[in-house]
Every structure is written in C-alpha cells, then in structure tokens.
PDB file of N, CA and C in Angstrom:
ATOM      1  N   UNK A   1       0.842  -1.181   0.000  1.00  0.00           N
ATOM      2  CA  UNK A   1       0.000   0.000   0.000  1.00  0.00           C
ATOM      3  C   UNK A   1       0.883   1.239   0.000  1.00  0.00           C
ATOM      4  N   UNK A   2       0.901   1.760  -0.819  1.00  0.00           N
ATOM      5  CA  UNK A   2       1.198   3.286  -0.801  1.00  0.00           C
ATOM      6  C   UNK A   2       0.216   4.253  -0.041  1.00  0.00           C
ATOM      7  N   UNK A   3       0.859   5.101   0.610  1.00  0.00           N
ATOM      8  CA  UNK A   3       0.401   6.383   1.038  1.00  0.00           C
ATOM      9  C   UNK A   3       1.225   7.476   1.395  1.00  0.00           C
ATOM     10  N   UNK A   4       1.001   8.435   1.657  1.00  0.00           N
ATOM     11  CA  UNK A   4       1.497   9.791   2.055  1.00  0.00           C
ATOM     12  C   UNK A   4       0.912  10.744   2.885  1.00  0.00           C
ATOM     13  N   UNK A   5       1.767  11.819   3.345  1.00  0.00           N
ATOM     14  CA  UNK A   5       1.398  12.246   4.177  1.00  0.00           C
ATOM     15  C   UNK A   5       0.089  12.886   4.090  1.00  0.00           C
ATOM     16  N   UNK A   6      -0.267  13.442   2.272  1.00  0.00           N
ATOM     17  CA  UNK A   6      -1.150  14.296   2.133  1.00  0.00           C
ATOM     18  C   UNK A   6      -2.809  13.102   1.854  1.00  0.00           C
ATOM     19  N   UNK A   7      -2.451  11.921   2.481  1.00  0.00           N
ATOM     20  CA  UNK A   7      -3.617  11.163   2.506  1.00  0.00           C
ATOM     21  C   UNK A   7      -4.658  11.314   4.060  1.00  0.00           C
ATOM     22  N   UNK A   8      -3.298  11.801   4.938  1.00  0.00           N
ATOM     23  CA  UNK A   8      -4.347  12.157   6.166  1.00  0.00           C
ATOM     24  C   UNK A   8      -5.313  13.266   5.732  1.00  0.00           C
ATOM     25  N   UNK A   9      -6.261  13.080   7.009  1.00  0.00           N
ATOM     26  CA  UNK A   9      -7.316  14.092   6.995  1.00  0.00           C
ATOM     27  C   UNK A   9      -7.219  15.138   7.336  1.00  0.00           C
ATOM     28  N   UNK A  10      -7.628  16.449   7.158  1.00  0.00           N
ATOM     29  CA  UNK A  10      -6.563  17.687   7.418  1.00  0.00           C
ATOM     30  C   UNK A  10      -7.668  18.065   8.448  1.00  0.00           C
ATOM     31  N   UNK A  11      -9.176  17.851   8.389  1.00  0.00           N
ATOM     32  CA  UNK A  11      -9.708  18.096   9.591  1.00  0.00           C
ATOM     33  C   UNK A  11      -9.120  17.305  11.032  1.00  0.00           C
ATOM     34  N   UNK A  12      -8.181  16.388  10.856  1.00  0.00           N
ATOM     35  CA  UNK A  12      -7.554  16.197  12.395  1.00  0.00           C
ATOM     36  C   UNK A  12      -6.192  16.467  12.195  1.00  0.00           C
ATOM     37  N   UNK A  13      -5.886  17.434  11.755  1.00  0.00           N
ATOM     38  CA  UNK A  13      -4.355  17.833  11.756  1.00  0.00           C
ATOM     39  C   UNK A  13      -4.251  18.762  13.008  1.00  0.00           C
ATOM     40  N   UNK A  14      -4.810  19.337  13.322  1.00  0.00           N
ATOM     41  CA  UNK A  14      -5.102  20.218  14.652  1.00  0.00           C
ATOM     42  C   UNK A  14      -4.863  19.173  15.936  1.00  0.00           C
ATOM     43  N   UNK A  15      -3.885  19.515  17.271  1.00  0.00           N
ATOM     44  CA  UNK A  15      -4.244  18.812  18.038  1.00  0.00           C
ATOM     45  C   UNK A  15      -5.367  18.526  19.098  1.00  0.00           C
ATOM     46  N   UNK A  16      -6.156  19.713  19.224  1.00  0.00           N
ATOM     47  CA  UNK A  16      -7.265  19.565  19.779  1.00  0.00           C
ATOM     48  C   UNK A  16      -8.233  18.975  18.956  1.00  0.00           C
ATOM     49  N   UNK A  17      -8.524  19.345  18.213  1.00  0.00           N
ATOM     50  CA  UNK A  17      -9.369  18.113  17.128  1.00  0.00           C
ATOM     51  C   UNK A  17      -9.334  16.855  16.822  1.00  0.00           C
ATOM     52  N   UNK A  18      -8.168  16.315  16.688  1.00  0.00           N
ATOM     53  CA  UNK A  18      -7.378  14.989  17.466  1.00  0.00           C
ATOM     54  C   UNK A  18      -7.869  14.463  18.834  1.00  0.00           C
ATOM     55  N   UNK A  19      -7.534  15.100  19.340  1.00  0.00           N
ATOM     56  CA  UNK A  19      -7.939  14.722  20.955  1.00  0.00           C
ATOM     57  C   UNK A  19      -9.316  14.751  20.983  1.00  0.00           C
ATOM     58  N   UNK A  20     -10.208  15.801  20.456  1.00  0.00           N
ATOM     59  CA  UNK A  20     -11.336  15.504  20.095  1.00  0.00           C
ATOM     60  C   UNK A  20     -12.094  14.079  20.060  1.00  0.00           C
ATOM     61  N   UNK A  21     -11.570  13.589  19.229  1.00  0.00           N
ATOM     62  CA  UNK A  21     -11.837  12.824  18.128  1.00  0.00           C
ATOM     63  C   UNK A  21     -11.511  11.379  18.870  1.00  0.00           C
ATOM     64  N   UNK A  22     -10.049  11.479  19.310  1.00  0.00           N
ATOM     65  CA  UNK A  22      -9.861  10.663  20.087  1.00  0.00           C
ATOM     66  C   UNK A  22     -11.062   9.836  21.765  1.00  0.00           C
ATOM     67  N   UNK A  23     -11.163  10.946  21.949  1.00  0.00           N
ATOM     68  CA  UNK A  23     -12.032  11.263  23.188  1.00  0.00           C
ATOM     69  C   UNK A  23     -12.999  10.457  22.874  1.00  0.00           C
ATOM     70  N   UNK A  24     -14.012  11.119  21.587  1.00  0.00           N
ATOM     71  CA  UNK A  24     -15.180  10.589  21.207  1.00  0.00           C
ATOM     72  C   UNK A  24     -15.105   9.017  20.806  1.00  0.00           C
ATOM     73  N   UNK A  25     -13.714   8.467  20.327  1.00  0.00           N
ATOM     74  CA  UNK A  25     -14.037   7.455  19.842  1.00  0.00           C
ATOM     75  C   UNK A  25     -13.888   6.173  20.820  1.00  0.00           C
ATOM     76  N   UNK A  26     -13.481   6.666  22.343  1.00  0.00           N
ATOM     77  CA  UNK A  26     -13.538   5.694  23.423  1.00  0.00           C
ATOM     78  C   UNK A  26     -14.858   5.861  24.050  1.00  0.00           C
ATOM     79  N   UNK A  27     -15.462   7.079  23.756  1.00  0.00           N
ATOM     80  CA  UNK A  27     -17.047   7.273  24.864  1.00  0.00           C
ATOM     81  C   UNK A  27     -17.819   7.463  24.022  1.00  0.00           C
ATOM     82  N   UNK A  28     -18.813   7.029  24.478  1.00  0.00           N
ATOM     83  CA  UNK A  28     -20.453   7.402  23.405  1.00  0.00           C
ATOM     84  C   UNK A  28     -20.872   8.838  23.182  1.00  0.00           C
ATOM     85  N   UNK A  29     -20.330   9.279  24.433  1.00  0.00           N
ATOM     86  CA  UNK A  29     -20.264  10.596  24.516  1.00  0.00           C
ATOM     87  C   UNK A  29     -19.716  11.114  25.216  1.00  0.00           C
ATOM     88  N   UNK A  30     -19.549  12.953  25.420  1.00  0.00           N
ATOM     89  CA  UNK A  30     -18.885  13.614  26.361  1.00  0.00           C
ATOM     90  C   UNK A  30     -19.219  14.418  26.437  1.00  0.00           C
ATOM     91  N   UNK A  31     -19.612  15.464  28.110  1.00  0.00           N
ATOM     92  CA  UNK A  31     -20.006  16.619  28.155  1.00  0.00           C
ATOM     93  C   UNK A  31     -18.956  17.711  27.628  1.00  0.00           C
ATOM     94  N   UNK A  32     -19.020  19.088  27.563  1.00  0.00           N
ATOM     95  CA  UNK A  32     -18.498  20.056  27.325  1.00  0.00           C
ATOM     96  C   UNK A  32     -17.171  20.324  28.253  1.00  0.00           C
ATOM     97  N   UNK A  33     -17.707  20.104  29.288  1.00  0.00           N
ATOM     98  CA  UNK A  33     -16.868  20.528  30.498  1.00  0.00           C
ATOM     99  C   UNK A  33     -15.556  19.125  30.637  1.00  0.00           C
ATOM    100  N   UNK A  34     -16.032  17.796  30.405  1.00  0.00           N
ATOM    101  CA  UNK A  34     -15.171  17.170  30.573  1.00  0.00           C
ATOM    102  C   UNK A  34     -14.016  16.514  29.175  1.00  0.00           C
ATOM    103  N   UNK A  35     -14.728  17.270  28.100  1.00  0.00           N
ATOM    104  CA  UNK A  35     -13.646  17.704  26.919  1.00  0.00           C
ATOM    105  C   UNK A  35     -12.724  18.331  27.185  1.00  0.00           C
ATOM    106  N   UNK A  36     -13.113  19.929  28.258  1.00  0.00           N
ATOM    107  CA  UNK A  36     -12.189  20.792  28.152  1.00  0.00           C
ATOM    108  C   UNK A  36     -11.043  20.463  28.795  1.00  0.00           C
ATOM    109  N   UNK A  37     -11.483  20.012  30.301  1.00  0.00           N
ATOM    110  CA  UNK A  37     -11.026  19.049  31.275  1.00  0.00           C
ATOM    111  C   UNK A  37      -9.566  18.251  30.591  1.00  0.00           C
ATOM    112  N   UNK A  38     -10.180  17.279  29.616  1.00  0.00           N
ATOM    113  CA  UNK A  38      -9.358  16.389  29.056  1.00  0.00           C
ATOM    114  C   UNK A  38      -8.672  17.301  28.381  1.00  0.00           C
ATOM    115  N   UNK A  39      -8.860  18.097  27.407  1.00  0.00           N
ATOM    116  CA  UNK A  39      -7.961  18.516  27.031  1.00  0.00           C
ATOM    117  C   UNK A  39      -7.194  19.781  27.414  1.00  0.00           C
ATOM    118  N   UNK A  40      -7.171  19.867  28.221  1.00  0.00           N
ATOM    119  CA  UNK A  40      -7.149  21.448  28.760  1.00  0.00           C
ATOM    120  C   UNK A  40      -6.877  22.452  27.793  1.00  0.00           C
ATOM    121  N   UNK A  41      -7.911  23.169  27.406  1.00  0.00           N
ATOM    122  CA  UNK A  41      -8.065  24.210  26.828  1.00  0.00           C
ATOM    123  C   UNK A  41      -9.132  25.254  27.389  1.00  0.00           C
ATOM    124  N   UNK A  42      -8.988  26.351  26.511  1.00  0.00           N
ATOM    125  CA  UNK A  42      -9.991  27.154  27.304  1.00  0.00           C
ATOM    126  C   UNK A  42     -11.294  27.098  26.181  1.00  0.00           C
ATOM    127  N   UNK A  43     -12.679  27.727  26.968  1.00  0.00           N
ATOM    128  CA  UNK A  43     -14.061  27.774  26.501  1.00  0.00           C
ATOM    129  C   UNK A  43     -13.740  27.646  24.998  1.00  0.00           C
ATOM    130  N   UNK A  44     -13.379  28.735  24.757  1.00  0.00           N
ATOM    131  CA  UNK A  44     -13.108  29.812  23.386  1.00  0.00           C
ATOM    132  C   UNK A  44     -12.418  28.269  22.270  1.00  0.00           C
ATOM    133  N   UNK A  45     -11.958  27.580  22.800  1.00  0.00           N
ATOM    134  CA  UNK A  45     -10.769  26.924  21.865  1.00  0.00           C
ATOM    135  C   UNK A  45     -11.757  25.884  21.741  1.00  0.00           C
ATOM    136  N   UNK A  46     -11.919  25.039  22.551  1.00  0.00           N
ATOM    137  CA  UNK A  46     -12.411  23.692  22.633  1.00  0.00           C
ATOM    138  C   UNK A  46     -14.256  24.141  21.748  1.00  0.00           C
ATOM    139  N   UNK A  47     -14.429  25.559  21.762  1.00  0.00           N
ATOM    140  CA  UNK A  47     -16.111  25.181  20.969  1.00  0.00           C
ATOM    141  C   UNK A  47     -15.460  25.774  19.711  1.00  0.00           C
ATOM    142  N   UNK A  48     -14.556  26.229  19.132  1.00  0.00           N
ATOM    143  CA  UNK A  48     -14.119  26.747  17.758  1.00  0.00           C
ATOM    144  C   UNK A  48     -13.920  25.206  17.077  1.00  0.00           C
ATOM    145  N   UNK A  49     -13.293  24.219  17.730  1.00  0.00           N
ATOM    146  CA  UNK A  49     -12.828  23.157  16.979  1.00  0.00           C
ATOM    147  C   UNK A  49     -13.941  22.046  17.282  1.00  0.00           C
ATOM    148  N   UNK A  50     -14.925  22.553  17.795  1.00  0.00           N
ATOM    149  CA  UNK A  50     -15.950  20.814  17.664  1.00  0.00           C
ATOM    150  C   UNK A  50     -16.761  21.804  16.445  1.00  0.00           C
ATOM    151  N   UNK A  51     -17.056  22.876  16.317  1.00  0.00           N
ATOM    152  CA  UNK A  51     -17.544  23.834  15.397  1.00  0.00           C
ATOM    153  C   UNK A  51     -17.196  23.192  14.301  1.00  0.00           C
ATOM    154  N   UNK A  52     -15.405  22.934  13.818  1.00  0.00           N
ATOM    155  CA  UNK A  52     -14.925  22.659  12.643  1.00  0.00           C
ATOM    156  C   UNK A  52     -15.960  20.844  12.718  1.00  0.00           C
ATOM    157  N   UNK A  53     -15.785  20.712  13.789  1.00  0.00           N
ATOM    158  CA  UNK A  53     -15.878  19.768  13.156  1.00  0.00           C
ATOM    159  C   UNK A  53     -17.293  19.132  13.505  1.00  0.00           C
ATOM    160  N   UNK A  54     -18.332  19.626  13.560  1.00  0.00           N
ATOM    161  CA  UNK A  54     -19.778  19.609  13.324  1.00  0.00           C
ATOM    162  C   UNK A  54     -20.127  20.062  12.458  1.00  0.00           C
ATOM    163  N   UNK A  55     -19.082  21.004  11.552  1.00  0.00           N
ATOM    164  CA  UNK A  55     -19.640  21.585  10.426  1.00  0.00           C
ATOM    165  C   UNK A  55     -18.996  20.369   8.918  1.00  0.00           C
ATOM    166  N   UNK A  56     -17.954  19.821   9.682  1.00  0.00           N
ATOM    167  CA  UNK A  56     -17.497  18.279   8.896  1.00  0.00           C
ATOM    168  C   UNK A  56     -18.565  17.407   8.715  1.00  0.00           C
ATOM    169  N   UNK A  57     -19.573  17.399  10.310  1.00  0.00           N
ATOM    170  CA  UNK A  57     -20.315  16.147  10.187  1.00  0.00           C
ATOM    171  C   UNK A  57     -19.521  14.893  10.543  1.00  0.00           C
ATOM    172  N   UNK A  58     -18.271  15.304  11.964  1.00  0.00           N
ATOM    173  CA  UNK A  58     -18.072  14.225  12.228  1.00  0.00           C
ATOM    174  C   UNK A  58     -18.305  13.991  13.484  1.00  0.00           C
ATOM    175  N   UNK A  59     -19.004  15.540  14.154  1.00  0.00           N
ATOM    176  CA  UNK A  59     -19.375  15.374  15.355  1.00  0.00           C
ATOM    177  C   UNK A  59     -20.762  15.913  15.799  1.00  0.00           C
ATOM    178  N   UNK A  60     -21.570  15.287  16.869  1.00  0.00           N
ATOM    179  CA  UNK A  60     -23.089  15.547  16.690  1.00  0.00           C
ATOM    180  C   UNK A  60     -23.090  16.494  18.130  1.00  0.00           C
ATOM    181  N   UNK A  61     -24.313  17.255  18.017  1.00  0.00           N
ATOM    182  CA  UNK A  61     -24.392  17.665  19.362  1.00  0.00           C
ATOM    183  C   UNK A  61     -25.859  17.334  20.037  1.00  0.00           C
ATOM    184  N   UNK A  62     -26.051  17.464  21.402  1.00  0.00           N
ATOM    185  CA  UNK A  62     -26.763  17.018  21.840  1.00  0.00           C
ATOM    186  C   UNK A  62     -27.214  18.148  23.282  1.00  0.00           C
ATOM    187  N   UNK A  63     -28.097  18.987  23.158  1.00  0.00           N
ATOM    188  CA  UNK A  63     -28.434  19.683  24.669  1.00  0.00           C
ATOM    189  C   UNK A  63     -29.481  19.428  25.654  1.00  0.00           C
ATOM    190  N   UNK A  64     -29.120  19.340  26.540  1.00  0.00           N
ATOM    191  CA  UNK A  64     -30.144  19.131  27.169  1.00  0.00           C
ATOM    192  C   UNK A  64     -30.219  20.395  28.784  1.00  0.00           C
ATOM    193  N   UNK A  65     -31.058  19.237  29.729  1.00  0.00           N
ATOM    194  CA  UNK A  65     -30.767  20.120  31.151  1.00  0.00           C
ATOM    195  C   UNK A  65     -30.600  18.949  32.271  1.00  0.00           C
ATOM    196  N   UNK A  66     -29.715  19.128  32.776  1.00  0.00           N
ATOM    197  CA  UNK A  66     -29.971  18.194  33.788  1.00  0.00           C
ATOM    198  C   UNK A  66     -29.694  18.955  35.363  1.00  0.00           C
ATOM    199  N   UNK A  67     -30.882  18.907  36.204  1.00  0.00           N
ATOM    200  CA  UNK A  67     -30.727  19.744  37.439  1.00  0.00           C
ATOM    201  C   UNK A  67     -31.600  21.176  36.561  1.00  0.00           C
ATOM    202  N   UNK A  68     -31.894  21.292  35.904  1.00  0.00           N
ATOM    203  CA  UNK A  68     -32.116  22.872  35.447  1.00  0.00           C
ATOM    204  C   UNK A  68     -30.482  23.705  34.878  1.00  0.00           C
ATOM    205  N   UNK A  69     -30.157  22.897  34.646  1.00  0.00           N
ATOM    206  CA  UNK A  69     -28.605  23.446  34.100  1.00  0.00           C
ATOM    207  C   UNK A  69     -28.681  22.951  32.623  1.00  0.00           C
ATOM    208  N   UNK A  70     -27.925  23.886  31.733  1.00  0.00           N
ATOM    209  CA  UNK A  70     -27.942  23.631  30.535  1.00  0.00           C
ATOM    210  C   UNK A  70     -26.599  22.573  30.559  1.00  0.00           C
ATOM    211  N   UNK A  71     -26.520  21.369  29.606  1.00  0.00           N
ATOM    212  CA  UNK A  71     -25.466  20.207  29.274  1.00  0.00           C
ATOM    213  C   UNK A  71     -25.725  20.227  27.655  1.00  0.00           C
ATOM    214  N   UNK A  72     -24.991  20.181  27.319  1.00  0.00           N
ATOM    215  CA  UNK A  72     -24.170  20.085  26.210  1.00  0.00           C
ATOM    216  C   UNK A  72     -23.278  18.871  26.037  1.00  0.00           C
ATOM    217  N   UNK A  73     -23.641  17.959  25.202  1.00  0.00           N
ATOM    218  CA  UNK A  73     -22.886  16.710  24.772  1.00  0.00           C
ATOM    219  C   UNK A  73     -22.050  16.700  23.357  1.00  0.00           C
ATOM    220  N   UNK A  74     -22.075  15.579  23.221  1.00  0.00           N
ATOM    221  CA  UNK A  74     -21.097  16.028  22.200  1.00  0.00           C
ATOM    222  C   UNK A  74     -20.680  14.207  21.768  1.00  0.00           C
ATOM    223  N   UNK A  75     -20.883  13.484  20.685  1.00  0.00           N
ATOM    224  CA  UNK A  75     -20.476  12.301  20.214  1.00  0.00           C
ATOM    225  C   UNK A  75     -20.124  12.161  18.828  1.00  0.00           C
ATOM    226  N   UNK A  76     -19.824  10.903  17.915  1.00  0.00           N
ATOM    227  CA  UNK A  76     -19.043  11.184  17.111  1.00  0.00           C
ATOM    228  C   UNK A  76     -20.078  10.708  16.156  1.00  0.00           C
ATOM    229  N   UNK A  77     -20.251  10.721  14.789  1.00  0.00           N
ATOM    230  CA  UNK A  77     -21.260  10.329  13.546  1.00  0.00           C
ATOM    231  C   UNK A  77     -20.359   8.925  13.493  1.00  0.00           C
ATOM    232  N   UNK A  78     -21.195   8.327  12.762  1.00  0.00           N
ATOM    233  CA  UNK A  78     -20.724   7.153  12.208  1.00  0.00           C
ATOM    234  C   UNK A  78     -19.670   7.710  10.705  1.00  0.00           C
ATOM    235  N   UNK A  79     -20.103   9.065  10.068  1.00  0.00           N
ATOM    236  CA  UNK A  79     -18.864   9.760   9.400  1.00  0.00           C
ATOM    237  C   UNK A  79     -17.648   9.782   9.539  1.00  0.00           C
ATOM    238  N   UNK A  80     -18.289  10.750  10.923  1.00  0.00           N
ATOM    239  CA  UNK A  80     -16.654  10.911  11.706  1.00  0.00           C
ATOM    240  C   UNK A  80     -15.738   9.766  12.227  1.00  0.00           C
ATOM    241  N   UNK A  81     -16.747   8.612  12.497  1.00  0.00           N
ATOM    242  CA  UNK A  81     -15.854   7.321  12.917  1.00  0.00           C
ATOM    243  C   UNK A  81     -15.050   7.044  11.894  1.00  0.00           C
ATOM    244  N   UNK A  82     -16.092   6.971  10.251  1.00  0.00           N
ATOM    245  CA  UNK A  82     -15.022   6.352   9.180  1.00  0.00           C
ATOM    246  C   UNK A  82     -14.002   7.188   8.718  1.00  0.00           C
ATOM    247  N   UNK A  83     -14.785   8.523   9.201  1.00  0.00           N
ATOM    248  CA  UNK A  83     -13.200   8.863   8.065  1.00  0.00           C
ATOM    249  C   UNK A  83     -11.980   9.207   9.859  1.00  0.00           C
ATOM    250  N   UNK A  84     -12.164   9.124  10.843  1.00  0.00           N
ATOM    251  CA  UNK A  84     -11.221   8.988  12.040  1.00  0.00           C
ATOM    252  C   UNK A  84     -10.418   7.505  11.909  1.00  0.00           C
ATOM    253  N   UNK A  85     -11.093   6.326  11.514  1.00  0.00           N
ATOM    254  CA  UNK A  85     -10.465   5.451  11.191  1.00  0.00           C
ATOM    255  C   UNK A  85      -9.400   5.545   9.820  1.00  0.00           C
ATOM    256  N   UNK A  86      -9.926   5.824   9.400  1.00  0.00           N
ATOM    257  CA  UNK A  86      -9.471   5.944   8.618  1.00  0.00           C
ATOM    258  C   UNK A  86      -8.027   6.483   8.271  1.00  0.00           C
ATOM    259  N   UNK A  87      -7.847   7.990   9.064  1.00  0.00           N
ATOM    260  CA  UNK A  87      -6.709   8.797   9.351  1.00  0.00           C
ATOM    261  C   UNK A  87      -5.840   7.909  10.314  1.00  0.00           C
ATOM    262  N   UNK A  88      -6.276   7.120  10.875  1.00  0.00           N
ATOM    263  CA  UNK A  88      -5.755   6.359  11.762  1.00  0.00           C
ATOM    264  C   UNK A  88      -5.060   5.201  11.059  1.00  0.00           C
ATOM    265  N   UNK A  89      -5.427   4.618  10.078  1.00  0.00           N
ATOM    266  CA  UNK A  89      -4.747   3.548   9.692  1.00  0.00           C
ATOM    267  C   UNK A  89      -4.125   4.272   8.375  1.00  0.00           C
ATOM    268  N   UNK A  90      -3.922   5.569   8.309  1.00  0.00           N
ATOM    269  CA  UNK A  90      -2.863   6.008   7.386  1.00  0.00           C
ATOM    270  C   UNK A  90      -1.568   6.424   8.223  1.00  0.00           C
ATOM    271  N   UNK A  91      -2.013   6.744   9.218  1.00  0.00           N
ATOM    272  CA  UNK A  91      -0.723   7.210  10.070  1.00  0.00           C
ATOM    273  C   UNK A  91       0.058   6.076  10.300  1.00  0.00           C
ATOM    274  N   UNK A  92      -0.660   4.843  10.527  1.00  0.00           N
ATOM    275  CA  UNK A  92      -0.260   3.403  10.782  1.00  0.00           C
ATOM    276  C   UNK A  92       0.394   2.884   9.871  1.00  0.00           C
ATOM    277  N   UNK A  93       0.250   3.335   8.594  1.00  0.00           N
ATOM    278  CA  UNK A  93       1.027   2.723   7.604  1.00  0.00           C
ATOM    279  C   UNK A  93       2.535   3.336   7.095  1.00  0.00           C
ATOM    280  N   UNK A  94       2.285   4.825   7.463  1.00  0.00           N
ATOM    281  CA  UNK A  94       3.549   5.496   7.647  1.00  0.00           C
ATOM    282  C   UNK A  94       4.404   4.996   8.723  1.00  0.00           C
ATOM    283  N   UNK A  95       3.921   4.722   9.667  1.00  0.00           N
ATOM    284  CA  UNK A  95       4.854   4.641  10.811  1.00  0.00           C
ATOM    285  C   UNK A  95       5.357   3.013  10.647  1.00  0.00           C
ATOM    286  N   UNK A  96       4.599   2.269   9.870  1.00  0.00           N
ATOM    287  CA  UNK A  96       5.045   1.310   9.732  1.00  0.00           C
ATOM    288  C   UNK A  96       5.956   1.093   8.678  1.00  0.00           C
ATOM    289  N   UNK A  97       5.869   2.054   7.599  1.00  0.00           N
ATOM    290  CA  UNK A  97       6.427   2.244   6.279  1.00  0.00           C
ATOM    291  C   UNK A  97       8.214   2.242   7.002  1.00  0.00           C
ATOM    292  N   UNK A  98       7.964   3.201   8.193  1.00  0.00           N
ATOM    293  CA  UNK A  98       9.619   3.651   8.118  1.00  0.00           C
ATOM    294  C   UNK A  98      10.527   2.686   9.308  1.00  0.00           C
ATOM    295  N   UNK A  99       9.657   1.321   9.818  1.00  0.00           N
ATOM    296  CA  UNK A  99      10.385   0.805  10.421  1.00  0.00           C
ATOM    297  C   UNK A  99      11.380  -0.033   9.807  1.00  0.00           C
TER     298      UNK A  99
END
C-alpha cells in the first residue's frame, strides 16, 4: 500500500481536534466541560474546533438540562468514525512504512 502524508485528513491535523476525536471514539459521549477538562483548553478553543468539526459532520451535538442546568454533549457520527479510522490507519502505515 502506498500512502502519504497528504492522505491524512486535514480536519484532524489540529491537536485539539485529534484529541477531540480521540475522546469521542472511546465514549459514546462527552459533556463540554469534561472535553475541556481532558484537554485542557480554554471555553473559546475547545467550541471553535468541535464547530470545525460539526460543520465536517463528524461530530453531533446534543443539549439538554440536567438539574435545570444547561449540558451540552457532544459524540461522534458514524462519518466521523469512518473517516477517524481511517486517518488512523494512514498514520499506521507510515509509521510502519519507516520501520
């Protein structure tokens, strides 16, 4: 198999979007707060990049209230799974390319 670098996905070239992505693809879901948490970033950063990438369609959102508090979720499309796999087993083949 051939590939290259310009076969990854450039919507996870970002590392918070990555981590994103990552996040989503171990949990069904995740609140807002424990994205940021994980990734430590601030408000401003962590909703610019699920933005990119709800506007990809690889990530869904979900609001609700729980307690009378607004929650905000956040999980991944079955999109975003394929093409996250996807980036994933290109990186895999590079890294395997150069052992």
């Amino acid at each position: 198999m051939n590939v290259s670098f310009d076969d990854l996905h450039k919507a996870f070239e970002n590392r918070v979007r990555l981590g994103i992505m990552s996040a989503l693809a171990v949990n069904d879901s995740l609140d807002f707060t424990s994205l940021k948490e994980f990734l430590d970033v601030t408000d401003g950063n962590l909703a610019t990049h699920i933005k990119k990438l709800e506007q990809e369609g690889f990530v869904e959102v979900e609001k609700s209230f729980i307690d009378n508090k607004p929650n905000t979720s956040y999980s991944m499309t079955p999109k975003g799974k394929k093409a996250f796999e996807e980036h994933l087993k290109v990186l895999e083949t590079i890294i395997k390319s150069q052992q």
